[in-house]
N, C-alpha and C. Protein backbone atom coordinates (compact mmCIF):
# COMPACT_ATOMS: atom_id res chain seq x y z
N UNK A 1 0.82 -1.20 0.00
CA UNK A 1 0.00 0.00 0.00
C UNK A 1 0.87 1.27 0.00
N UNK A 2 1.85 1.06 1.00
CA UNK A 2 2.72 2.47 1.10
C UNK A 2 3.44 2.75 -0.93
N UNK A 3 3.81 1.92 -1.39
CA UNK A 3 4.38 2.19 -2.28
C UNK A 3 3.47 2.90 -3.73
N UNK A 4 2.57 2.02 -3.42
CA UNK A 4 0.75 3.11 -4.15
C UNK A 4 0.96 3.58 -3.47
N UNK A 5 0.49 4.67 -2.75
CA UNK A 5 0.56 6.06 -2.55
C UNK A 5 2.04 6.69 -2.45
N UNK A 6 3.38 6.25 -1.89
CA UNK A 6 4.29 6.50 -2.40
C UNK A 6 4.43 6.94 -4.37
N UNK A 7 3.91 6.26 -4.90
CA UNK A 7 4.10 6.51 -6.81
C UNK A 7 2.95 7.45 -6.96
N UNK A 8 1.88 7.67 -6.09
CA UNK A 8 1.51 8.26 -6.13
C UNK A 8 1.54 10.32 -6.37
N UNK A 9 2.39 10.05 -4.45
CA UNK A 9 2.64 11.35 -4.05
C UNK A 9 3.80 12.06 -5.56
N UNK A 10 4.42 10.73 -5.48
CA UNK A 10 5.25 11.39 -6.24
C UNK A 10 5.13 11.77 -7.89
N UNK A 11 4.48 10.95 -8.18
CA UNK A 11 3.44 11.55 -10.05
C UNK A 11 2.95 13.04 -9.44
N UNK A 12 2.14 13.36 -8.16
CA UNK A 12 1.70 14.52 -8.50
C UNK A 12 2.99 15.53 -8.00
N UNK A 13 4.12 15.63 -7.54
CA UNK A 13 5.07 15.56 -7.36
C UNK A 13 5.34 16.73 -8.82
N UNK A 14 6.10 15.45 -9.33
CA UNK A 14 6.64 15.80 -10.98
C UNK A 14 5.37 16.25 -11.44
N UNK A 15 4.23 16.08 -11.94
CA UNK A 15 3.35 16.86 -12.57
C UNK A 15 3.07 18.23 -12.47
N UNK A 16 3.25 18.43 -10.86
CA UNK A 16 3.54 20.15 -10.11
C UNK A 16 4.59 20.70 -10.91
N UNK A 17 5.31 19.91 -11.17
CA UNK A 17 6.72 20.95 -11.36
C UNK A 17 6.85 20.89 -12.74
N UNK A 18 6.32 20.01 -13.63
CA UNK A 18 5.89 20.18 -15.05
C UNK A 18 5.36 21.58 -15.47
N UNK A 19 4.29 21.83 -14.62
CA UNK A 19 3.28 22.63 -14.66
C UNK A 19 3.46 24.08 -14.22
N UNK A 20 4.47 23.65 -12.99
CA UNK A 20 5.61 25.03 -12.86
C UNK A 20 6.53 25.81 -13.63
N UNK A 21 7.41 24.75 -14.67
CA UNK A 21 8.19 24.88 -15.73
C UNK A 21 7.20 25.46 -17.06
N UNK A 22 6.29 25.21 -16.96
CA UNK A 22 5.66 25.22 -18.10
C UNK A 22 4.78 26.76 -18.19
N UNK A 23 4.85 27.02 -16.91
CA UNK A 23 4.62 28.59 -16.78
C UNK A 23 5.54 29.07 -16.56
N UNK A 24 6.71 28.66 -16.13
CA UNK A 24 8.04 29.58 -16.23
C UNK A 24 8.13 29.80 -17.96
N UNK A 25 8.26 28.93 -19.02
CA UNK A 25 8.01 28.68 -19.94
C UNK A 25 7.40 29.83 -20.84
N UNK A 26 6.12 30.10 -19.68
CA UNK A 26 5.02 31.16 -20.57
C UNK A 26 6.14 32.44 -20.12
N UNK A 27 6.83 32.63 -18.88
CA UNK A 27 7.41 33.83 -18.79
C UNK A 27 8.44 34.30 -19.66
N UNK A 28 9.29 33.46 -20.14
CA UNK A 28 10.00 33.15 -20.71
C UNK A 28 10.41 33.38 -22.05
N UNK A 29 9.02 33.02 -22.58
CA UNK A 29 8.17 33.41 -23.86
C UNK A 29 7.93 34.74 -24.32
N UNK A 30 7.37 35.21 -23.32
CA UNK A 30 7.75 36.82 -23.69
C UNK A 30 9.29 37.94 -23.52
N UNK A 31 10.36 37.37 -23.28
CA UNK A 31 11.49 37.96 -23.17
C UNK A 31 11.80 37.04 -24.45
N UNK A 32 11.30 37.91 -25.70
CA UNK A 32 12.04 37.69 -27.42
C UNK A 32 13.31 38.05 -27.07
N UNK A 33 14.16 37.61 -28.29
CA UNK A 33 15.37 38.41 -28.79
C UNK A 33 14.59 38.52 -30.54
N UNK A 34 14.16 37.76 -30.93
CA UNK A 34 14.27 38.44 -32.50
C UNK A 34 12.68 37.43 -32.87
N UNK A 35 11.48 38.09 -33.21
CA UNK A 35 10.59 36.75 -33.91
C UNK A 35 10.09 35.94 -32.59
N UNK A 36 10.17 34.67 -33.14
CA UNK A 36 9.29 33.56 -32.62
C UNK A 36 10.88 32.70 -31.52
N UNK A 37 11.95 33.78 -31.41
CA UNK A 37 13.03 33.04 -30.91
C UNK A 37 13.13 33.81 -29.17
N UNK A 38 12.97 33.02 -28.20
CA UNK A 38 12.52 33.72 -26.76
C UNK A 38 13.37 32.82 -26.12
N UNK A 39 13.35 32.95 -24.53
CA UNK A 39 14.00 32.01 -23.30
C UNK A 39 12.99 31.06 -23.10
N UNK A 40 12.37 30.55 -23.99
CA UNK A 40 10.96 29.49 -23.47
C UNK A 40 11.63 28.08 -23.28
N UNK A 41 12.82 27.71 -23.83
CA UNK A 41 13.36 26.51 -23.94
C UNK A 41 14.29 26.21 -22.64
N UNK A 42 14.73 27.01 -21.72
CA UNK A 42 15.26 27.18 -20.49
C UNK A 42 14.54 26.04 -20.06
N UNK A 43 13.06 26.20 -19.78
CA UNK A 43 12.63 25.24 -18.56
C UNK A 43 12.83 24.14 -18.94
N UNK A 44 12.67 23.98 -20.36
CA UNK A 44 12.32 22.27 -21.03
C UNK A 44 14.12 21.90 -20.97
N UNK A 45 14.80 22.47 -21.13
CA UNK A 45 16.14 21.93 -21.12
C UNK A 45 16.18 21.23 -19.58
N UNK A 46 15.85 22.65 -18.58
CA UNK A 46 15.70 22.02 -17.14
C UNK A 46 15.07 21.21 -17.28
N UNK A 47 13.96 21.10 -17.39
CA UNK A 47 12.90 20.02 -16.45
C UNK A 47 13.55 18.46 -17.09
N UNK A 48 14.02 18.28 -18.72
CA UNK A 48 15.19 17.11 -19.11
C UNK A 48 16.38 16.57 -18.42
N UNK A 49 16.72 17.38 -17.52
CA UNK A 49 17.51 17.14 -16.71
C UNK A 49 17.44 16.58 -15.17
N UNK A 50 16.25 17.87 -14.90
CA UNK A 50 15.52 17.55 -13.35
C UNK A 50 14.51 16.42 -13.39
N UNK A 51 13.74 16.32 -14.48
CA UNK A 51 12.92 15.47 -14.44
C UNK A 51 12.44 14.11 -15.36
N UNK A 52 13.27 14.20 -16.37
CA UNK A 52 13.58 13.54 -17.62
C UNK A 52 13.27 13.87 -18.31
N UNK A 53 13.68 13.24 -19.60
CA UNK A 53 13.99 13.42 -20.89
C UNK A 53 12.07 14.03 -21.19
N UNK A 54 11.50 13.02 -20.85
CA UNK A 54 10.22 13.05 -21.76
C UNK A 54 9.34 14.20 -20.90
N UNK A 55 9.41 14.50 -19.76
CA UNK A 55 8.74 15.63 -18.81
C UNK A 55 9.41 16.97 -19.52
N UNK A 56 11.06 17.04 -19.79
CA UNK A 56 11.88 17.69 -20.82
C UNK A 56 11.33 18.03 -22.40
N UNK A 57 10.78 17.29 -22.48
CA UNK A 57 10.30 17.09 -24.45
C UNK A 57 8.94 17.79 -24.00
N UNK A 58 8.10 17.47 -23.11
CA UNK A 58 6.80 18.43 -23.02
C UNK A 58 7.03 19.83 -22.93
N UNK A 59 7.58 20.28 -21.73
CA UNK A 59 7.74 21.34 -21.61
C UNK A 59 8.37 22.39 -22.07
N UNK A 60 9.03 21.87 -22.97
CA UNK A 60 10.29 22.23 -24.10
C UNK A 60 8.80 22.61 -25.32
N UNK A 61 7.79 21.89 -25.84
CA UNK A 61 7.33 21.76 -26.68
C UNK A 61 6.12 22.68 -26.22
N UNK A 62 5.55 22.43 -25.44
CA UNK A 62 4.24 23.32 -24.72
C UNK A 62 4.88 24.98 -24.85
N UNK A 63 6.35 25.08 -24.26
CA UNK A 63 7.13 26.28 -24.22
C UNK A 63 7.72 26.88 -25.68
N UNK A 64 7.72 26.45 -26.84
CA UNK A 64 7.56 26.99 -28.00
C UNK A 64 6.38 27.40 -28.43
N UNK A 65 5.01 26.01 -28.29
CA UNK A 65 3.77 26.54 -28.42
C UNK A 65 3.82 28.07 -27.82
N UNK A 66 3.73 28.29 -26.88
CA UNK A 66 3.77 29.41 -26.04
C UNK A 66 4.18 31.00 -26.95
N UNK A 67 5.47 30.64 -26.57
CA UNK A 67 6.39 31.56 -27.82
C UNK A 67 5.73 32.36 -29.04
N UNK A 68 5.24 31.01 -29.69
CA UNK A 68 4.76 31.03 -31.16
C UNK A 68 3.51 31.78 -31.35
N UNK A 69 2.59 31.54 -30.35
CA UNK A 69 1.06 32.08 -29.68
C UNK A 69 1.41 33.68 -29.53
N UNK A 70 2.28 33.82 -28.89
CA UNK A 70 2.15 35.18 -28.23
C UNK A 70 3.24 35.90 -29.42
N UNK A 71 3.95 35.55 -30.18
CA UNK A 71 4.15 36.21 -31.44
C UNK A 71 3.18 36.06 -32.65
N UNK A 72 1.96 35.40 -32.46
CA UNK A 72 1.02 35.17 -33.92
C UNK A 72 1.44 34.33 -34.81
N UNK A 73 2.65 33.50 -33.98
CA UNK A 73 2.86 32.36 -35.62
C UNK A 73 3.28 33.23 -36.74
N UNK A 74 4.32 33.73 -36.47
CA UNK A 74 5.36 34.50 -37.62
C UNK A 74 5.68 33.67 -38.63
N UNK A 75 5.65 32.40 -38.25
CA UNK A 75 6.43 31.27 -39.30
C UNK A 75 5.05 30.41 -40.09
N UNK A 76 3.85 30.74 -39.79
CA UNK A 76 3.01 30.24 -40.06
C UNK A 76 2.61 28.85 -39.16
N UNK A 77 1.19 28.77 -38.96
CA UNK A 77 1.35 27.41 -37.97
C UNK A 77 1.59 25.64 -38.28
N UNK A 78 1.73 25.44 -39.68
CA UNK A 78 2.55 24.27 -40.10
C UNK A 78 3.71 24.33 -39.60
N UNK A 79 4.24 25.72 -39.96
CA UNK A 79 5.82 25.76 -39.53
C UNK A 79 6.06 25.85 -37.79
N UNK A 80 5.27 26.19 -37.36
CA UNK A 80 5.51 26.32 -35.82
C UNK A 80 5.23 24.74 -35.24
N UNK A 81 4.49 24.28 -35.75
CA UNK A 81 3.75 22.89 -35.57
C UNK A 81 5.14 21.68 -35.35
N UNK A 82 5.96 21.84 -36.43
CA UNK A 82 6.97 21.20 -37.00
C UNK A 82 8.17 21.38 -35.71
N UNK A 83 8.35 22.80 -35.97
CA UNK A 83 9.46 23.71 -34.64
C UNK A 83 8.85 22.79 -33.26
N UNK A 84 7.80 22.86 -32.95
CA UNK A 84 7.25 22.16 -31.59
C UNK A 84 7.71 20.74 -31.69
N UNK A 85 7.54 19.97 -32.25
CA UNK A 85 8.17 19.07 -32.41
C UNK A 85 9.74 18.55 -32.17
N UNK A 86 10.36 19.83 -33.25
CA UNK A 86 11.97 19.61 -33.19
C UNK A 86 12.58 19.80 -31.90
N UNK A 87 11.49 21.05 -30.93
CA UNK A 87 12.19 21.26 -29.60
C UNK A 87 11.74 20.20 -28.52
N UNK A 88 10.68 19.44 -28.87
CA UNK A 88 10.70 18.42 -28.05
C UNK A 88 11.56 17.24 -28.26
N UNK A 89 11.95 17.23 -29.32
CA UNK A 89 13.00 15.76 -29.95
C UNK A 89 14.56 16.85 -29.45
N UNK A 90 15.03 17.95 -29.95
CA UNK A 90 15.77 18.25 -28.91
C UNK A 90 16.73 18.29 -27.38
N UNK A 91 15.26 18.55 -26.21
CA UNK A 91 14.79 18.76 -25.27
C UNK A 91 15.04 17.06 -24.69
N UNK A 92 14.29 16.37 -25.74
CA UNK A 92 14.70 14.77 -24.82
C UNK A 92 15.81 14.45 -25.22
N UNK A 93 16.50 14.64 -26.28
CA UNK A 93 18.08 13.81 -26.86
C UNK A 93 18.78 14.60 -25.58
N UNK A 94 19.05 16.33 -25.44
CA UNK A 94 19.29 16.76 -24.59
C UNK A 94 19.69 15.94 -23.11
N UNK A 95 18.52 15.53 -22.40
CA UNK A 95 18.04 14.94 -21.18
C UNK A 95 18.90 13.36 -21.24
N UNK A 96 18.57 12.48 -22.33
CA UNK A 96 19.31 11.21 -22.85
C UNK A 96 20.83 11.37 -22.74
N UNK A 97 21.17 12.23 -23.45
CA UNK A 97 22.92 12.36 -23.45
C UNK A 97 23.14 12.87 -22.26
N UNK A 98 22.58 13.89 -21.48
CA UNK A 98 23.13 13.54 -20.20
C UNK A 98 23.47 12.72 -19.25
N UNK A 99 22.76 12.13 -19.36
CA UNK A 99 22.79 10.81 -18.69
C UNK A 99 23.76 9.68 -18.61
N UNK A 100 24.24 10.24 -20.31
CA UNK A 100 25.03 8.75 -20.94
C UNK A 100 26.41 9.44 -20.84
N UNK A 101 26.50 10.87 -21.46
CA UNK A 101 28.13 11.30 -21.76
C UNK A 101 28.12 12.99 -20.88
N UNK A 102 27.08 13.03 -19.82
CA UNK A 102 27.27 14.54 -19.33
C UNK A 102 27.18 15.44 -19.47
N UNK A 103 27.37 16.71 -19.03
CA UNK A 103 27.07 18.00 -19.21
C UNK A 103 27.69 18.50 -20.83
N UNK A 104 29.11 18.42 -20.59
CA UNK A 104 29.40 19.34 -22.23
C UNK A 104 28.99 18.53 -23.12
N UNK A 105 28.87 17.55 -23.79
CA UNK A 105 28.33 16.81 -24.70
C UNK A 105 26.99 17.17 -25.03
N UNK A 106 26.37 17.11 -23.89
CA UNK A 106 24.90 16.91 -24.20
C UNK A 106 24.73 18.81 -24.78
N UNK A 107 25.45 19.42 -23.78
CA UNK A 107 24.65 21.18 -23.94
C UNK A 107 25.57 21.54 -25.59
N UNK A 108 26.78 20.91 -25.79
CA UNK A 108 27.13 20.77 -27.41
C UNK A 108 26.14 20.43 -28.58
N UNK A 109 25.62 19.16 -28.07
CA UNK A 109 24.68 18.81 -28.87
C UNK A 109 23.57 19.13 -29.18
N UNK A 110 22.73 19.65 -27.75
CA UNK A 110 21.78 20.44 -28.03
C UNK A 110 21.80 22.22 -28.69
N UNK A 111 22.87 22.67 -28.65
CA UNK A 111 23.17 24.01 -28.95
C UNK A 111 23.23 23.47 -30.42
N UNK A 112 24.23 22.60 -30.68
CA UNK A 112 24.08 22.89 -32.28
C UNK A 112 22.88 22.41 -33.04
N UNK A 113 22.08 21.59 -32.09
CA UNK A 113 21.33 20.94 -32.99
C UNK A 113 19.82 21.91 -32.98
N UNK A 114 19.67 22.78 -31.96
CA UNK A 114 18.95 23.69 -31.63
C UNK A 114 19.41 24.96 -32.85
N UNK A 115 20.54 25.38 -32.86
CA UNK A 115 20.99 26.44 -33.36
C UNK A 115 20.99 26.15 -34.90
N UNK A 116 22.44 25.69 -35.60
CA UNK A 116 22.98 25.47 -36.84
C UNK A 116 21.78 24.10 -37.65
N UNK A 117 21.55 23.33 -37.11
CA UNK A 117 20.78 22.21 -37.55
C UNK A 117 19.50 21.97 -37.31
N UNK A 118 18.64 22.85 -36.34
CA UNK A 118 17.03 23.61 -36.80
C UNK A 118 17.24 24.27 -37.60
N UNK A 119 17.89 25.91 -37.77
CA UNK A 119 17.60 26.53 -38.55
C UNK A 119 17.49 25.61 -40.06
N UNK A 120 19.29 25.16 -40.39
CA UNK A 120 19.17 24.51 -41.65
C UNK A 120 18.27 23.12 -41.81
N UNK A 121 17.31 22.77 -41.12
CA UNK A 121 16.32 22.37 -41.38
C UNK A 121 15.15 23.24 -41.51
N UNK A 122 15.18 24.35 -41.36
CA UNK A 122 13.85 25.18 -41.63
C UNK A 122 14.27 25.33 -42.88
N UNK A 123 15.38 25.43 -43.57
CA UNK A 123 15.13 26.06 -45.28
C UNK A 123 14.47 25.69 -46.25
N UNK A 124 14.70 24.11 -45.96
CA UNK A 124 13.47 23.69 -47.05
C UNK A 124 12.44 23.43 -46.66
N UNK A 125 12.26 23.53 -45.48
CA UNK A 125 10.80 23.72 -45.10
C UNK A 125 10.31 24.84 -45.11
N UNK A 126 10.40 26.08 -45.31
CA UNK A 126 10.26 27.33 -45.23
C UNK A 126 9.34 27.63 -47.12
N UNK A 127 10.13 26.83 -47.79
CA UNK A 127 10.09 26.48 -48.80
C UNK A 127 8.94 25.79 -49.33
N UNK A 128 8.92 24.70 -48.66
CA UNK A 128 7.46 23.71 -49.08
C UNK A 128 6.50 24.28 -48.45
N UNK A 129 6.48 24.78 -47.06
CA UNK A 129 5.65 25.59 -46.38
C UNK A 129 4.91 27.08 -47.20
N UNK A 130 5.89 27.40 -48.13
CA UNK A 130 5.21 28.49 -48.84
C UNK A 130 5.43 29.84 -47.92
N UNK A 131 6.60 29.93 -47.29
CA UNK A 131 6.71 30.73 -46.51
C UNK A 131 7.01 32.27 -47.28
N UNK A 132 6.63 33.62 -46.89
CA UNK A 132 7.19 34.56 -47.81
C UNK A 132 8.51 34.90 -47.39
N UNK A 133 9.08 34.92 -46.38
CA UNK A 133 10.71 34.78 -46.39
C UNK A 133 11.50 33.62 -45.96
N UNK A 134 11.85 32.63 -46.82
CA UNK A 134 12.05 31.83 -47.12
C UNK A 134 13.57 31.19 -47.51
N UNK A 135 14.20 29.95 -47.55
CA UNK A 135 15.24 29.24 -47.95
C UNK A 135 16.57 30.36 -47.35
N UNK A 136 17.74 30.46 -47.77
CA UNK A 136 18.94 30.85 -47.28
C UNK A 136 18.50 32.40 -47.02
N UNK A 137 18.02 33.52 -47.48
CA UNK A 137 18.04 34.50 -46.90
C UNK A 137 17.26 33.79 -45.47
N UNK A 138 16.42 33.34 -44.95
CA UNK A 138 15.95 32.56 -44.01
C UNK A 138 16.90 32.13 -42.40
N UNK A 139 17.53 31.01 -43.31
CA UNK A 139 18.89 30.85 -42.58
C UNK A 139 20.11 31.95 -42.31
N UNK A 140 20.12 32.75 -42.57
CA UNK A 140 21.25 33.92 -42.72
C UNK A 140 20.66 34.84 -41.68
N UNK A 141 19.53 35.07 -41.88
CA UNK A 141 19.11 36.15 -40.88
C UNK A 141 18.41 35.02 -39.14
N UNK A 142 18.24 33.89 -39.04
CA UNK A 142 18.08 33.51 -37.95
C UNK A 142 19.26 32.97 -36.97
N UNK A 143 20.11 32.09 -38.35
CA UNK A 143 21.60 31.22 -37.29
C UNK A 143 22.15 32.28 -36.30
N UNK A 144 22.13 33.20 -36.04
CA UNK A 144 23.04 33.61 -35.07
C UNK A 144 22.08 34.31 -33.87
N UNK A 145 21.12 34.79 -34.10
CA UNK A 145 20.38 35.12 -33.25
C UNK A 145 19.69 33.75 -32.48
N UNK A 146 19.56 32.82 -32.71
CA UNK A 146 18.67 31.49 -32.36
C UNK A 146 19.97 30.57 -32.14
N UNK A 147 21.08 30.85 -32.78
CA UNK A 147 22.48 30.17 -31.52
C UNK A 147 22.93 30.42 -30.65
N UNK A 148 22.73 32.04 -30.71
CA UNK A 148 22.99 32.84 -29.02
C UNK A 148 21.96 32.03 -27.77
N UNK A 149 20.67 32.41 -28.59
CA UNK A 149 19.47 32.26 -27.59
C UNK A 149 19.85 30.41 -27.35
N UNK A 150 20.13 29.88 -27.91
CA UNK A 150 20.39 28.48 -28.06
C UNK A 150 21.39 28.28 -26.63
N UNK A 151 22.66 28.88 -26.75
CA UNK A 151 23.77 28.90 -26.15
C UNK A 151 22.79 29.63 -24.31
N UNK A 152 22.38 30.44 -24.51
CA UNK A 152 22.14 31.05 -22.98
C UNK A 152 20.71 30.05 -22.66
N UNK A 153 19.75 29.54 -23.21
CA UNK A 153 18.83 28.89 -22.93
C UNK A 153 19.64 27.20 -22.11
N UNK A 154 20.64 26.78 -22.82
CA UNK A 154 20.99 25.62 -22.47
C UNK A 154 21.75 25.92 -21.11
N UNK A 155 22.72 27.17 -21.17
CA UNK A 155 23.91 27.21 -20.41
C UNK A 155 23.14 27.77 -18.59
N UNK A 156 22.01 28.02 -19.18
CA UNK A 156 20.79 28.64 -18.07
C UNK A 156 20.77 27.31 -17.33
N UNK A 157 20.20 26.39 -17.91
CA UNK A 157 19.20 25.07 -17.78
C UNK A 157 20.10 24.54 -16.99
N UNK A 158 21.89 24.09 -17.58
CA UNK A 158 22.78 23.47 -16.46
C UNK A 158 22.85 24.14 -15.86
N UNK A 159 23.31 25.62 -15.48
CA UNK A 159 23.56 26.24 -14.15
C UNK A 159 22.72 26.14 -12.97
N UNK A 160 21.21 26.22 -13.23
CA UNK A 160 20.20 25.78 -12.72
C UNK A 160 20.03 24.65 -11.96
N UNK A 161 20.50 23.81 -13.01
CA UNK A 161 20.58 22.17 -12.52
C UNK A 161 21.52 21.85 -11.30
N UNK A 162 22.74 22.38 -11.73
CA UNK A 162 23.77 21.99 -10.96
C UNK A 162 23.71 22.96 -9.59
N UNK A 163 23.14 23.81 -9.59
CA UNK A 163 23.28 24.54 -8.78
C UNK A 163 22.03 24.35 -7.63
N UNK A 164 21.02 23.38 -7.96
CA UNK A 164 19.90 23.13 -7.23
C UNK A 164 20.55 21.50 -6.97
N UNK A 165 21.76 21.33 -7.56
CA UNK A 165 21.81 19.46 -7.32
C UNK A 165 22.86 20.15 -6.34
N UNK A 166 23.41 20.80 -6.20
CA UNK A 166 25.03 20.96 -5.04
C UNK A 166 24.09 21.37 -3.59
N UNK A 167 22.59 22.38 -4.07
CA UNK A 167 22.31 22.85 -3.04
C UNK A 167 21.24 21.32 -2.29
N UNK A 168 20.94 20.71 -2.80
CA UNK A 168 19.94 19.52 -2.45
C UNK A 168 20.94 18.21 -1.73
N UNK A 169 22.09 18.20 -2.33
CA UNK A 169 23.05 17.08 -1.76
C UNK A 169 24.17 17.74 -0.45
């Protein structure tokens, strides 16, 4: 019995703090740097870390929704649809490689794959999407603004982490 309600306490536990992240998320969302590109991915990097990969992939994904909402879907909502996605597949590889090879690996991997390798996956989607600014002018004007935000969203998420794991142990 103790252990039902033990898995219990603790689902609503993590669901609290899903739900916490996920309005940090909405705050987040409104401090843009350029477009549909904000600090919304902070929590979901955290919560991949604090809470796993896949609590990570929600809140990562709910927290672009967010973003995207409160800019009007600049990219159109196929294209934002897609982006929600990539930051939840992100957000959990993120959470996964920590686990397996650690901090610089994983915040490497997610920076570039967030930064240099979303964008150049938006070009031809920007493209089939029918977007009006579109393919390499596309990529040229986002890679560096959305690798910065890339770079301080991740480098947020570990400091966070580590700094609530030194203060908890």
């Amino acid at each position: 019995m103790k252990t039902t309600e033990n898995s219990y306490s603790n689902n609503i536990i993590r669901l609290t703090y899903c739900g916490m992240l996920i309005g940090l998320s909405a705050v987040g969302a409104m401090i843009k740097v350029s477009g549909s590109i904000a600090f919304d991915s902070m929590p979901g990097f955290f919560a991949a870390l604090f809470l796993g990969p896949v609590q990570g992939a929600i809140v990562a994904a709910l927290g672009h929704l967010l973003t995207a909402a409160t800019s009007g879907f600049p990219m159109t909502l196929p294209m934002h649809i897609f982006l929600i996605i990539e930051m939840g597949l992100i957000a959990y590889l993120f959470g996964v490689i920590y686990k397996k090879r650690g901090a610089i690996v994983s915040s490497v991997v997610a920076i570039v794959l967030n930064g240099p390798v979303g964008t150049l996956i938006a070009v031809p989607l920007s493209i089939i999407f029918g977007l009006p600014f579109n393919g390499w002018p596309l990529f040229s004007t986002l890679i560096v603004p959305l690798t910065l935000a890339s770079v301080a969203n991740v480098f947020l998420a570990m400091l966070v982490f580590k700094a609530l794991n030194k203060r908890m142990n």
